[in-house]
C-alpha atoms as a PDB file:
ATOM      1  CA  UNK A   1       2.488 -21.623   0.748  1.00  0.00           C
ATOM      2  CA  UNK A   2       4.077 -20.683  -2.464  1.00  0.00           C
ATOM      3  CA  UNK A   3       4.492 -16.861  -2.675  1.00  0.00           C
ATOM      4  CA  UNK A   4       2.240 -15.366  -5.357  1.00  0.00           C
ATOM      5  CA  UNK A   5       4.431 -14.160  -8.854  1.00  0.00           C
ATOM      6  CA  UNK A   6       3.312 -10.555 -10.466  1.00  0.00           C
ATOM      7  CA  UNK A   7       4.474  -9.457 -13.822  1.00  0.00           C
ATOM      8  CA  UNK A   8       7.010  -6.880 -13.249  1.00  0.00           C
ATOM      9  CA  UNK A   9       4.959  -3.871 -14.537  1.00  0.00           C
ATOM     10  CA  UNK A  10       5.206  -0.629 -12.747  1.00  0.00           C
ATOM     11  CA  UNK A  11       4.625   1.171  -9.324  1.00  0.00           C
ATOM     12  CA  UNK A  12       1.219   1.950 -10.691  1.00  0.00           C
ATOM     13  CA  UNK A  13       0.733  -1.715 -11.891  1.00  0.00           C
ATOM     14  CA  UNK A  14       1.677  -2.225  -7.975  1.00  0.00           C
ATOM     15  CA  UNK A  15      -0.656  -0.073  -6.473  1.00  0.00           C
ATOM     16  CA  UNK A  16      -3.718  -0.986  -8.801  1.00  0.00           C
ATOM     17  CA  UNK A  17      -2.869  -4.665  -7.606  1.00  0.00           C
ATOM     18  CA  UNK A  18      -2.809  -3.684  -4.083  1.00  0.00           C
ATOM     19  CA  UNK A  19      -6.182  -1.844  -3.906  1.00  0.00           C
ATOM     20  CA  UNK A  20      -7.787  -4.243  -6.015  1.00  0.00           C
ATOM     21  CA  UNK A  21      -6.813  -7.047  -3.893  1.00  0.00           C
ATOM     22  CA  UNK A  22      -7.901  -4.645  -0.825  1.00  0.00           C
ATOM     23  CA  UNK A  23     -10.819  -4.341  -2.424  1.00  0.00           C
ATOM     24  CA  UNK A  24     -11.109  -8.137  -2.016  1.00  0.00           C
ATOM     25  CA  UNK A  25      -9.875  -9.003   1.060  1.00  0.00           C
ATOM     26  CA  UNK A  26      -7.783 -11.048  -0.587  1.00  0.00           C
ATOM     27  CA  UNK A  27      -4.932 -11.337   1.804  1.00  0.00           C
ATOM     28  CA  UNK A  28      -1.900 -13.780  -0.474  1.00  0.00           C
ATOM     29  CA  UNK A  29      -3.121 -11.204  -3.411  1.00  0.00           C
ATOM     30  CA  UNK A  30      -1.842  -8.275  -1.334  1.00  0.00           C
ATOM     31  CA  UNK A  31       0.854  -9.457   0.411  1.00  0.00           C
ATOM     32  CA  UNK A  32       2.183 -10.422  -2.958  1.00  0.00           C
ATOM     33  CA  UNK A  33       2.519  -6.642  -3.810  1.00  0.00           C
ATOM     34  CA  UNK A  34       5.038  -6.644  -0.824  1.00  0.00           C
ATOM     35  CA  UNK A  35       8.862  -6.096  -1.243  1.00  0.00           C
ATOM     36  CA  UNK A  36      10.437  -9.780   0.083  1.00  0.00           C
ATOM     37  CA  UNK A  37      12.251  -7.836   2.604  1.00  0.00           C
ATOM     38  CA  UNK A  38      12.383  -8.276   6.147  1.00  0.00           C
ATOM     39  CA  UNK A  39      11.810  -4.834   7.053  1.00  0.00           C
ATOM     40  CA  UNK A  40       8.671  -3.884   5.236  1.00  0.00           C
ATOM     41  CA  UNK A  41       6.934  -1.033   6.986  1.00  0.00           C
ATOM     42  CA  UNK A  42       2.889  -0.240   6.994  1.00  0.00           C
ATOM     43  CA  UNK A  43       0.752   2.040   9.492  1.00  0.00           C
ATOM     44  CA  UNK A  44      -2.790   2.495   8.683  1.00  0.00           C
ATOM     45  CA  UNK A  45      -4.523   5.392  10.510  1.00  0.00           C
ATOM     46  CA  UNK A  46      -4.117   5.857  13.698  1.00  0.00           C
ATOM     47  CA  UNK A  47      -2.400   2.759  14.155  1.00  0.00           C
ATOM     48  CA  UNK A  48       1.133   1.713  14.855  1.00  0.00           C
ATOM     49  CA  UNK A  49       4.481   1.183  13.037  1.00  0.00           C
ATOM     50  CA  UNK A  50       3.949  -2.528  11.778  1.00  0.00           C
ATOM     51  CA  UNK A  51       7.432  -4.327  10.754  1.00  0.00           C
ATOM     52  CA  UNK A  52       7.853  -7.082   8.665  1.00  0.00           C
ATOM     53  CA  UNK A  53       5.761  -9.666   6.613  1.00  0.00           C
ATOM     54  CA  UNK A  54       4.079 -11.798   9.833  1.00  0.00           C
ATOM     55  CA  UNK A  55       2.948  -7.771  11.745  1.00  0.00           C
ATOM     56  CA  UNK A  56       1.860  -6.388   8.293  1.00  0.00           C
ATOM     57  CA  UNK A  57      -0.320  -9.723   7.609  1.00  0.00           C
ATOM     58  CA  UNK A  58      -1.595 -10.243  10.418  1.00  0.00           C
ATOM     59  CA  UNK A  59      -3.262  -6.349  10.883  1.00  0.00           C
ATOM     60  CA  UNK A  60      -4.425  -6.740   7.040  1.00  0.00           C
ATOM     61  CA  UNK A  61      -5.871 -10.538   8.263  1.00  0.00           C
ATOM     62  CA  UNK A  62      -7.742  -8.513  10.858  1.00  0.00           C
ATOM     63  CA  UNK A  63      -9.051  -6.142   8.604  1.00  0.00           C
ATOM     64  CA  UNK A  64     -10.561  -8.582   6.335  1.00  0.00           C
ATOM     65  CA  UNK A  65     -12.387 -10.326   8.881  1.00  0.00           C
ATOM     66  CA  UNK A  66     -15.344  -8.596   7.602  1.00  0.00           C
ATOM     67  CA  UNK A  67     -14.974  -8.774   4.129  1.00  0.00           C
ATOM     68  CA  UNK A  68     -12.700  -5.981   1.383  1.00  0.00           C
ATOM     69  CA  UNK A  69     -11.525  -2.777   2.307  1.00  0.00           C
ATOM     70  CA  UNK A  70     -13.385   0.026   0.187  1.00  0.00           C
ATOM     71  CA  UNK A  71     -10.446   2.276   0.249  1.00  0.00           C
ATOM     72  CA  UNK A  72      -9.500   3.690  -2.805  1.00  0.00           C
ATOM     73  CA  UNK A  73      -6.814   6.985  -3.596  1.00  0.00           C
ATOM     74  CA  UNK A  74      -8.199  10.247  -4.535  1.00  0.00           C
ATOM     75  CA  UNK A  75      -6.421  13.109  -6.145  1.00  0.00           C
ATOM     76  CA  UNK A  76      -3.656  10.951  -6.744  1.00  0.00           C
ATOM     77  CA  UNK A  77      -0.410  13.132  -6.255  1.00  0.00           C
ATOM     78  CA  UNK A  78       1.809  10.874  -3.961  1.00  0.00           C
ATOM     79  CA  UNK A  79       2.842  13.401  -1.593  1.00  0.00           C
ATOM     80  CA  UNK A  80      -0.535  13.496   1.020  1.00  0.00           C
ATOM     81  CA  UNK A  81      -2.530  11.109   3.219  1.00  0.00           C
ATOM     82  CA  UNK A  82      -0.537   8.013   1.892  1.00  0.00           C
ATOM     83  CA  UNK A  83       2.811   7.574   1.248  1.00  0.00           C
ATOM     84  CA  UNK A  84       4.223   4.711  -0.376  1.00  0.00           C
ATOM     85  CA  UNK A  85       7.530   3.313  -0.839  1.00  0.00           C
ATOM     86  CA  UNK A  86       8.292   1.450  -4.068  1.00  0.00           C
ATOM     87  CA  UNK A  87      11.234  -0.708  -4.350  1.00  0.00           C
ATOM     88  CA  UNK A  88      12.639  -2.677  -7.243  1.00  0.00           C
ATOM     89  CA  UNK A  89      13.185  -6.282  -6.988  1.00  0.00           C
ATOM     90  CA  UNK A  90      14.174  -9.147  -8.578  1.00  0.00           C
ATOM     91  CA  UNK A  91      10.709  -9.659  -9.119  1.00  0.00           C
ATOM     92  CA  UNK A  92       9.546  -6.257 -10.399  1.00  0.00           C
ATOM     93  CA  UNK A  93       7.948  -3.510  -8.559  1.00  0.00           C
ATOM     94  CA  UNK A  94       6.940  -4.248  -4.757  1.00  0.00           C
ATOM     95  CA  UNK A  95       5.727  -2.491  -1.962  1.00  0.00           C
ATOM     96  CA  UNK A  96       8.365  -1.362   0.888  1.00  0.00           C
ATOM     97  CA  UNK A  97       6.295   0.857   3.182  1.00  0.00           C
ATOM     98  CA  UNK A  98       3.043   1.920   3.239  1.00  0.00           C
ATOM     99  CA  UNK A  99       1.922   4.655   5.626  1.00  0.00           C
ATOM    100  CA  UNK A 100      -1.633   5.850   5.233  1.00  0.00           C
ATOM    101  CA  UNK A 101      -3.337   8.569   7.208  1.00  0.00           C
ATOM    102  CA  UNK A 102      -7.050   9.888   7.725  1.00  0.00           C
ATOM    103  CA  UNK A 103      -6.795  12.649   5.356  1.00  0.00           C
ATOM    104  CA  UNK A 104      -8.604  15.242   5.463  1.00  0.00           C
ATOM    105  CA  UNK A 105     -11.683  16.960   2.976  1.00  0.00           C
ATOM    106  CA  UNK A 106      -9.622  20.313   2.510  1.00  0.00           C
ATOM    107  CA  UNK A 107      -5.995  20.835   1.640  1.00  0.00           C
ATOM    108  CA  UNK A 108      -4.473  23.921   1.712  1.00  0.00           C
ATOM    109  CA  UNK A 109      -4.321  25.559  -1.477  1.00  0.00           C
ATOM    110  CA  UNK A 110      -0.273  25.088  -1.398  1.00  0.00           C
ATOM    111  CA  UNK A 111      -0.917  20.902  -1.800  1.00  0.00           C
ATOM    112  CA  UNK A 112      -3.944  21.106  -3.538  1.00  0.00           C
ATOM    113  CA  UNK A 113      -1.596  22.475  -6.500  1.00  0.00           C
ATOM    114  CA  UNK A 114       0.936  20.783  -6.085  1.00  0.00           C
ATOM    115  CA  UNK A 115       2.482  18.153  -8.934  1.00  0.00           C
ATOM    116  CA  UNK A 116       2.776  14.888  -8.233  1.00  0.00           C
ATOM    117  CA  UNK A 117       6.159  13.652  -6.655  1.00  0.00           C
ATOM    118  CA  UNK A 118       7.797  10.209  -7.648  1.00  0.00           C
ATOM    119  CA  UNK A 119      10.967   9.275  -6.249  1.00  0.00           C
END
């Protein structure tokens, strides 16, 4: 299966990509926003460390057994609840880790006001 090409765009580019195709459950549309590295890291809540392309698939395969993931960031300011990993690549701007946590309603006031963080 041929990999899927995206224009080289930005991190946010990335990210829109990768919820929309969460959004989907389109699994070749989201794996696409992956770095082509072997040592791509993702945990979703609660879950464990997944490494590389075949562990990351197959929990996000799972996931769309019934149908998109309505997930979608809130108070964007990169620093909370996910943290994402952008990497540059021959092909543009991909995904190198993704760790996402529950959240939670309230922040304290300290993150709340915080600026956003891009490194």
């Amino acid at each position: 299966m041929a990999k899927l090409k995206m224009p080289p765009g930005t991190p946010d580019d990335t990210e829109a990509a990768f919820y929309e195709a969460l959004h989907q459950a389109d699994i070749d549309r989201l794996m696409a926003c992956w770095a082509d590295e072997d040592e791509i890291v993702c945990v979703h809540p609660g879950g464990p460390r997944l490494v590389g392309h075949a562990a990351v698939r197959a929990a996000f395969e799972a996931m769309f057994a019934n149908g998109g993931v309505q997930a979608n960031p809130e108070r964007v300011r990169r620093l909370v609840a996910a943290s994402i990993v952008y990497v540059m690549t021959g092909q543009g701007w991909r995904m190198g880790v993704h760790h996402s946590s529950p959240g939670s309603r309230t922040e304290p006031v300290e993150v709340a006001d915080a600026r956003p963080l891009l490194h």
